[in-house]
PDB file of N, CA and C in Angstrom:
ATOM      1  N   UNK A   1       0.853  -1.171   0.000  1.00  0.00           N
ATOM      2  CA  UNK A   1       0.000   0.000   0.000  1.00  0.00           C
ATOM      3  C   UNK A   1       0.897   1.230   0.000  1.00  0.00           C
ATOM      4  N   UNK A   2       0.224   2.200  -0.839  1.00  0.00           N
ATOM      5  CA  UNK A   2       1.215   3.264  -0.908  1.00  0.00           C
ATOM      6  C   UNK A   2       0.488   4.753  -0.394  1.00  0.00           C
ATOM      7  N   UNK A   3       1.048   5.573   0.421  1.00  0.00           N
ATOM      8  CA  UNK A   3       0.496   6.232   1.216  1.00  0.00           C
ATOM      9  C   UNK A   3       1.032   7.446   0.351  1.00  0.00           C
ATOM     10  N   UNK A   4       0.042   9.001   0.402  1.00  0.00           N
ATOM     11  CA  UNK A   4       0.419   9.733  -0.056  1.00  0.00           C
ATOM     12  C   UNK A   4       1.427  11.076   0.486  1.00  0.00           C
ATOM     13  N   UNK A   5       2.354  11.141  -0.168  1.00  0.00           N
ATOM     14  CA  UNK A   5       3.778  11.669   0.466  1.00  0.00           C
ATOM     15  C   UNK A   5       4.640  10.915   0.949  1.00  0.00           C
ATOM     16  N   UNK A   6       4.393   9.766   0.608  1.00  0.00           N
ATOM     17  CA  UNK A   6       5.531   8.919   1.143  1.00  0.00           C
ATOM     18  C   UNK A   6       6.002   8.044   0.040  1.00  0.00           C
ATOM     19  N   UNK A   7       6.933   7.225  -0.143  1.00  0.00           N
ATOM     20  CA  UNK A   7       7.866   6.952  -1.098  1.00  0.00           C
ATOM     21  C   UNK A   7       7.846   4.533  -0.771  1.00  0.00           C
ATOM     22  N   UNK A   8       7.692   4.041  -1.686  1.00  0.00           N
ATOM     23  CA  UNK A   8       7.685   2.591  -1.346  1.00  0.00           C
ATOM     24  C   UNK A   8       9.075   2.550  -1.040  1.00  0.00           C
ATOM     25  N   UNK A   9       9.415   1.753  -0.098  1.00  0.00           N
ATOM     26  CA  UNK A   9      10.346   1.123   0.725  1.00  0.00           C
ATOM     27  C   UNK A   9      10.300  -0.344   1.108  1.00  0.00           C
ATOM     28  N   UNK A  10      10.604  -1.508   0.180  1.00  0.00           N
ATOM     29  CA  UNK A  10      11.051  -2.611   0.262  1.00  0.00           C
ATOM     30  C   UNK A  10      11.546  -3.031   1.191  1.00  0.00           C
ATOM     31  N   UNK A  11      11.552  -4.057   2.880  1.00  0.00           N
ATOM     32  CA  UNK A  11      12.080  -4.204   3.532  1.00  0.00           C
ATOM     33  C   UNK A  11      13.000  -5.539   3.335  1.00  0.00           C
ATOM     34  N   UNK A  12      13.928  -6.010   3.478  1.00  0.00           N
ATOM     35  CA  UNK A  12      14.332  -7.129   3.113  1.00  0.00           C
ATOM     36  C   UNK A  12      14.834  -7.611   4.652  1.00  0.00           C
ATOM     37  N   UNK A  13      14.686  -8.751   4.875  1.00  0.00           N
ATOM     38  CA  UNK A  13      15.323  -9.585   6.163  1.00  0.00           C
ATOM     39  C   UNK A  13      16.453 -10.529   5.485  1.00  0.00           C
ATOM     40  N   UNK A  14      17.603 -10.967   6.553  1.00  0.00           N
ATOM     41  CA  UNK A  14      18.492 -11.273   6.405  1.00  0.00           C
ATOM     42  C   UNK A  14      18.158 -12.698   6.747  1.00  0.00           C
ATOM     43  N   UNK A  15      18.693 -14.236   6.595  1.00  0.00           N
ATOM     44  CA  UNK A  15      18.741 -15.144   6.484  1.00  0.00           C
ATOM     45  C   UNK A  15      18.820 -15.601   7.798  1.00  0.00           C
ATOM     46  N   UNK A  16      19.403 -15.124   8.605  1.00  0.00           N
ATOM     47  CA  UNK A  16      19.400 -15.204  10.148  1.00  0.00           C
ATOM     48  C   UNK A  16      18.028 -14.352  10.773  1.00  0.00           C
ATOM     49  N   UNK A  17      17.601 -13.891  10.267  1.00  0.00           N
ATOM     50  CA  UNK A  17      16.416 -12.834  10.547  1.00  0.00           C
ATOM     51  C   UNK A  17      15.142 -13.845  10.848  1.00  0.00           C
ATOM     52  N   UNK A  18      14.417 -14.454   9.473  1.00  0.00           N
ATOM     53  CA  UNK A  18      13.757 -15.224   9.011  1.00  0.00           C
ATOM     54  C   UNK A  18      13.215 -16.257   9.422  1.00  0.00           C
ATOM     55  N   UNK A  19      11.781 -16.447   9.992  1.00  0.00           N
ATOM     56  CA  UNK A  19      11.220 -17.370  11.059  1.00  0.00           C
ATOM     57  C   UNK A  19      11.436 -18.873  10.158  1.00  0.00           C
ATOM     58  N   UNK A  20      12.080 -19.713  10.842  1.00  0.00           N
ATOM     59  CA  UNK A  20      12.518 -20.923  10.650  1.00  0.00           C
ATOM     60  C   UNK A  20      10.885 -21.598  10.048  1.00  0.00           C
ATOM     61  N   UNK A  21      10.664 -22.449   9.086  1.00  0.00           N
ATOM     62  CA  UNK A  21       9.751 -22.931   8.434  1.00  0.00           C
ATOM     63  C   UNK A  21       9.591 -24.361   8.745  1.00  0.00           C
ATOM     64  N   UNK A  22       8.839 -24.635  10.445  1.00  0.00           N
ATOM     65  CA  UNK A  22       8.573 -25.519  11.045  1.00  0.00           C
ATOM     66  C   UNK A  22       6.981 -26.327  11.131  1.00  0.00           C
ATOM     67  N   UNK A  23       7.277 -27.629  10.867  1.00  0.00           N
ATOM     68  CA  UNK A  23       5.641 -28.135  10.213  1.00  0.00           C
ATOM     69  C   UNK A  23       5.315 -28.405  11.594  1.00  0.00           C
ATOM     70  N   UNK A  24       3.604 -27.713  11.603  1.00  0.00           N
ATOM     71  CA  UNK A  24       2.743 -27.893  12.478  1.00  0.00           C
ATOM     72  C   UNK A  24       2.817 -29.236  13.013  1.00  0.00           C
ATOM     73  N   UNK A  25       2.890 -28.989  14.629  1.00  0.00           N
ATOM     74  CA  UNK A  25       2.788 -30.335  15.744  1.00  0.00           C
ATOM     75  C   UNK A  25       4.480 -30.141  16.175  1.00  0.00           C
ATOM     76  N   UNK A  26       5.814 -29.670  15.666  1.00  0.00           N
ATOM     77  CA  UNK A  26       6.365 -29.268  15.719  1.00  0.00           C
ATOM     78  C   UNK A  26       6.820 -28.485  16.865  1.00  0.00           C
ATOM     79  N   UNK A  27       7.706 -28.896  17.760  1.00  0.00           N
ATOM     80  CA  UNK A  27       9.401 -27.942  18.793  1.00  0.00           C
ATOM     81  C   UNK A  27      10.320 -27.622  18.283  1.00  0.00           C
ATOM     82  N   UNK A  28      10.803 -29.044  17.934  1.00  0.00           N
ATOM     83  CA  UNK A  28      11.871 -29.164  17.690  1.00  0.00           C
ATOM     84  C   UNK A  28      12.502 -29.764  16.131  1.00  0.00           C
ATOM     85  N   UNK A  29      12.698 -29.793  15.436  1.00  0.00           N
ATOM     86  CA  UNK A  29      12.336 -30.649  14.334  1.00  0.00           C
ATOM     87  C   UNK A  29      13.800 -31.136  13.982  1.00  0.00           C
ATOM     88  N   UNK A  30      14.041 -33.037  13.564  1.00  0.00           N
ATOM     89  CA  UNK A  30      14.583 -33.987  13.860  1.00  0.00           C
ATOM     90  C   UNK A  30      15.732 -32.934  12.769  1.00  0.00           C
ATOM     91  N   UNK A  31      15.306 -32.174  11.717  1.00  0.00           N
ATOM     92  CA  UNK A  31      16.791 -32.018  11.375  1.00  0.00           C
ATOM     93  C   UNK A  31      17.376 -31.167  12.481  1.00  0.00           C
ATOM     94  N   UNK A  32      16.722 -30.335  13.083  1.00  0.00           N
ATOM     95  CA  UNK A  32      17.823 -29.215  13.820  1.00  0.00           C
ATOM     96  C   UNK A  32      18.209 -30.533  14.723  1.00  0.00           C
ATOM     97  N   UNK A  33      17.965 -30.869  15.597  1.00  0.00           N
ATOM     98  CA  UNK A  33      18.450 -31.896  16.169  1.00  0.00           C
ATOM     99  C   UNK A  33      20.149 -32.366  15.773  1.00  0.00           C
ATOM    100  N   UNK A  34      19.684 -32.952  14.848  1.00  0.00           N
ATOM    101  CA  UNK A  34      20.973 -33.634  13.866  1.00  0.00           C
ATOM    102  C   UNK A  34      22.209 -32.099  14.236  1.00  0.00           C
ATOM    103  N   UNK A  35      21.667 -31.317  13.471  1.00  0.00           N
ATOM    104  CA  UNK A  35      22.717 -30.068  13.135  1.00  0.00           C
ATOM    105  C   UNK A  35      23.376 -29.601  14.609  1.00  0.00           C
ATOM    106  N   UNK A  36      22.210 -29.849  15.532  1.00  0.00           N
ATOM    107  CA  UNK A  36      22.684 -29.076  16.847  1.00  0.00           C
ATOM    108  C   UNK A  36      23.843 -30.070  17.418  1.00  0.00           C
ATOM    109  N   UNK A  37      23.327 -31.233  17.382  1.00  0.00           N
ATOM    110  CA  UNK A  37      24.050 -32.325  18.525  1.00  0.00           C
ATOM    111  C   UNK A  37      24.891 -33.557  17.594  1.00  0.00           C
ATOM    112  N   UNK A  38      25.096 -33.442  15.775  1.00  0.00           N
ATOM    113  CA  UNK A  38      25.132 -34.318  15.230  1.00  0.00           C
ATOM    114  C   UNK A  38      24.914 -35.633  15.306  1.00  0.00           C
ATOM    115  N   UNK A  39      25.368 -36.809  14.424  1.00  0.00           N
ATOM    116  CA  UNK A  39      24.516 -37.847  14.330  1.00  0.00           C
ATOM    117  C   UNK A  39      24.528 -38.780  15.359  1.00  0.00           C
ATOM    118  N   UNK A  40      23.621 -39.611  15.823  1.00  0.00           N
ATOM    119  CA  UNK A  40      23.647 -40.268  16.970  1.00  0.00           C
ATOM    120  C   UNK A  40      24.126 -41.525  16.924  1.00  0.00           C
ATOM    121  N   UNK A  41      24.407 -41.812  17.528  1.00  0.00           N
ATOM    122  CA  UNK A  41      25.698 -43.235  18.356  1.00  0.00           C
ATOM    123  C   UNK A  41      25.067 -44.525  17.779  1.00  0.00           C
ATOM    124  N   UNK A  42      23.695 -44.503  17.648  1.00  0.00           N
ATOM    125  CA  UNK A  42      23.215 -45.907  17.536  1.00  0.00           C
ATOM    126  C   UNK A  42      22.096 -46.345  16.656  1.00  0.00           C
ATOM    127  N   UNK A  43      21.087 -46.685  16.501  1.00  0.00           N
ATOM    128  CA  UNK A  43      19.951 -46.971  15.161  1.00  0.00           C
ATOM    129  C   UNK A  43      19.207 -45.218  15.537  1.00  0.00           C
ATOM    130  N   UNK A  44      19.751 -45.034  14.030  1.00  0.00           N
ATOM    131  CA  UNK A  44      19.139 -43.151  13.678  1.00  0.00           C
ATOM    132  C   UNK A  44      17.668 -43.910  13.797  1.00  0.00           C
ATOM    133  N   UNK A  45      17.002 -44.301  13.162  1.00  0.00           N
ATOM    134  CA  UNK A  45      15.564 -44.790  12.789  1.00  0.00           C
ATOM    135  C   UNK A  45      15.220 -44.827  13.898  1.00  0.00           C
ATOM    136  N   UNK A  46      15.592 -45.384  15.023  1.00  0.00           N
ATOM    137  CA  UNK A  46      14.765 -45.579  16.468  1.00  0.00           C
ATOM    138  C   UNK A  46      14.972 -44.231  16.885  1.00  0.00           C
ATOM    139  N   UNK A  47      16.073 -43.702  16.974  1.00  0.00           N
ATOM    140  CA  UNK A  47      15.665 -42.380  17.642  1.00  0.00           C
ATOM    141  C   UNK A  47      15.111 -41.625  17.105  1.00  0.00           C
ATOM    142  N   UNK A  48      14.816 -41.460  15.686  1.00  0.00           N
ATOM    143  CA  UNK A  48      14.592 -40.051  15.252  1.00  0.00           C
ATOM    144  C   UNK A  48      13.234 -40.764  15.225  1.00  0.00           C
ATOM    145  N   UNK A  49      12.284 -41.748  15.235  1.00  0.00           N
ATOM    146  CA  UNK A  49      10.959 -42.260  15.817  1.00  0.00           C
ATOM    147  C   UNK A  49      10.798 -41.885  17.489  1.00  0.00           C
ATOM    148  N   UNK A  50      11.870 -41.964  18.635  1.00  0.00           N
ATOM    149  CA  UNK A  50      11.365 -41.537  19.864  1.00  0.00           C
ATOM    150  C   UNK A  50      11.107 -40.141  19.854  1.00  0.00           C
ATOM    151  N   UNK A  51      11.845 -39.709  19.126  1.00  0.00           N
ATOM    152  CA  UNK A  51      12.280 -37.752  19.170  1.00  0.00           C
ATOM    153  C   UNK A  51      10.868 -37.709  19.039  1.00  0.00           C
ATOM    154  N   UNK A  52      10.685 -37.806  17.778  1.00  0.00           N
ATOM    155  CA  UNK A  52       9.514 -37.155  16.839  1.00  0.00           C
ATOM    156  C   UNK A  52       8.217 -37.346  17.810  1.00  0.00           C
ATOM    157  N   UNK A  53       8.299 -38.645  18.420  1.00  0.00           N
ATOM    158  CA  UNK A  53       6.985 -38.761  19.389  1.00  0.00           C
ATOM    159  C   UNK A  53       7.297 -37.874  20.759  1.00  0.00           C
ATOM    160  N   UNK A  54       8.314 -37.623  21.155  1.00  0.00           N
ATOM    161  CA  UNK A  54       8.408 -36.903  22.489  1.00  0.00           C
ATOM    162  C   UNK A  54       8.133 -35.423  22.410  1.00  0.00           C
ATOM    163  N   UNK A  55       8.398 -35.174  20.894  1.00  0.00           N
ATOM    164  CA  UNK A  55       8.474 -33.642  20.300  1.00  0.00           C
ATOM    165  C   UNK A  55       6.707 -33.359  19.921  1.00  0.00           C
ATOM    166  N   UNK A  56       6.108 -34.496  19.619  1.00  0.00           N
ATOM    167  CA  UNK A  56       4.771 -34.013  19.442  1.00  0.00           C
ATOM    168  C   UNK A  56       3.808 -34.588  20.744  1.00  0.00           C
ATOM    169  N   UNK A  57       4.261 -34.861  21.633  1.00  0.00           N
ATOM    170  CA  UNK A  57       3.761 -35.010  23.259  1.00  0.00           C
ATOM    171  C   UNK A  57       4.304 -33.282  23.795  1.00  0.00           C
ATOM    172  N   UNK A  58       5.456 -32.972  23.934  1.00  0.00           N
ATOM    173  CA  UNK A  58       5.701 -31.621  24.203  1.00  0.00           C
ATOM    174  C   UNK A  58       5.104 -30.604  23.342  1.00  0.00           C
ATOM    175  N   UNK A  59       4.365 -30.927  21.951  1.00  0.00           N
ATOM    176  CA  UNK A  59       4.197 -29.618  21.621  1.00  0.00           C
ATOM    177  C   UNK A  59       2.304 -29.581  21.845  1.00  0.00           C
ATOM    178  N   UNK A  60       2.013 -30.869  22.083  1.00  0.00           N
ATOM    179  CA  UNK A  60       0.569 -31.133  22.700  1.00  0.00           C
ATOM    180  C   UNK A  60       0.406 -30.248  23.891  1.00  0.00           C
ATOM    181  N   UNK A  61       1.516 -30.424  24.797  1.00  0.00           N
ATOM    182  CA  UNK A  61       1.562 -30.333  26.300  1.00  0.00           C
ATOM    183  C   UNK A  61       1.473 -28.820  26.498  1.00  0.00           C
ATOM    184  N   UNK A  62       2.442 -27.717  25.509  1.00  0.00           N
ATOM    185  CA  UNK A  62       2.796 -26.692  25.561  1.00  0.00           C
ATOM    186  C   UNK A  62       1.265 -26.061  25.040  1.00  0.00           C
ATOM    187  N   UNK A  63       0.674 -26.650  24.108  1.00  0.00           N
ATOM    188  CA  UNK A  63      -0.883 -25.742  23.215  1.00  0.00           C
ATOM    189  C   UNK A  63      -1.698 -26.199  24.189  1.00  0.00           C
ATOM    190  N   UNK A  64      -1.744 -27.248  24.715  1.00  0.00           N
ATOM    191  CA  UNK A  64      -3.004 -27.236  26.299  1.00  0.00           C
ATOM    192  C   UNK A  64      -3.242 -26.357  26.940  1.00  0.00           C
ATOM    193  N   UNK A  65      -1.517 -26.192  27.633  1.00  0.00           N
ATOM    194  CA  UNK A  65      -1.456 -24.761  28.346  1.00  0.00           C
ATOM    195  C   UNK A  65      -1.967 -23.437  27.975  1.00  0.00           C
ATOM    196  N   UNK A  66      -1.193 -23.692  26.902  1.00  0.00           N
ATOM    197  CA  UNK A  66      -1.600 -22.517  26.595  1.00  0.00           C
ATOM    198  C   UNK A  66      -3.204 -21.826  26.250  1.00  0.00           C
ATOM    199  N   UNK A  67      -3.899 -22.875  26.003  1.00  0.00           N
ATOM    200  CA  UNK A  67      -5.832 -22.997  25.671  1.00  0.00           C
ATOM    201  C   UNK A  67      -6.541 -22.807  26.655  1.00  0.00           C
ATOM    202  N   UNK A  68      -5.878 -23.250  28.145  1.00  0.00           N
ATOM    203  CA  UNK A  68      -6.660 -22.969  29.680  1.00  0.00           C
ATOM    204  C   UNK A  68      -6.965 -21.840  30.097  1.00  0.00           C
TER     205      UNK A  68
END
């Protein structure tokens, strides 16, 4: 929208700026995981199956709260 006397001004955000693009049910998501703590010691498949269920029990737990 362009207002009168005033001039368009494009804002651009920087790459570090930019809200991370996290799929609904979502904390934590199994890649940051990986990146934060790299790869794990023992069957990836079992853990990145416990994560994913502990991560969508915590993000249940956190929208409850927050609904009361």
């Amino acid at each position: 929208m362009l207002l009168l006397g005033t001039k368009e001004r494009r804002l651009s955000m920087s790459e570090e700026d930019k809200v991370p693009s996290i799929s609904p049910g979502t904390c934590l998501p199994w890649e940051q995981v990986l990146k934060d703590y790299g790869p794990p010691a023992g069957d990836e498949s079992l853990i990145k199956d416990q994560w994913e269920q502990l991560d969508a029990f915590a993000y249940l737990y956190l929208w409850w709260w927050v609904q009361r």
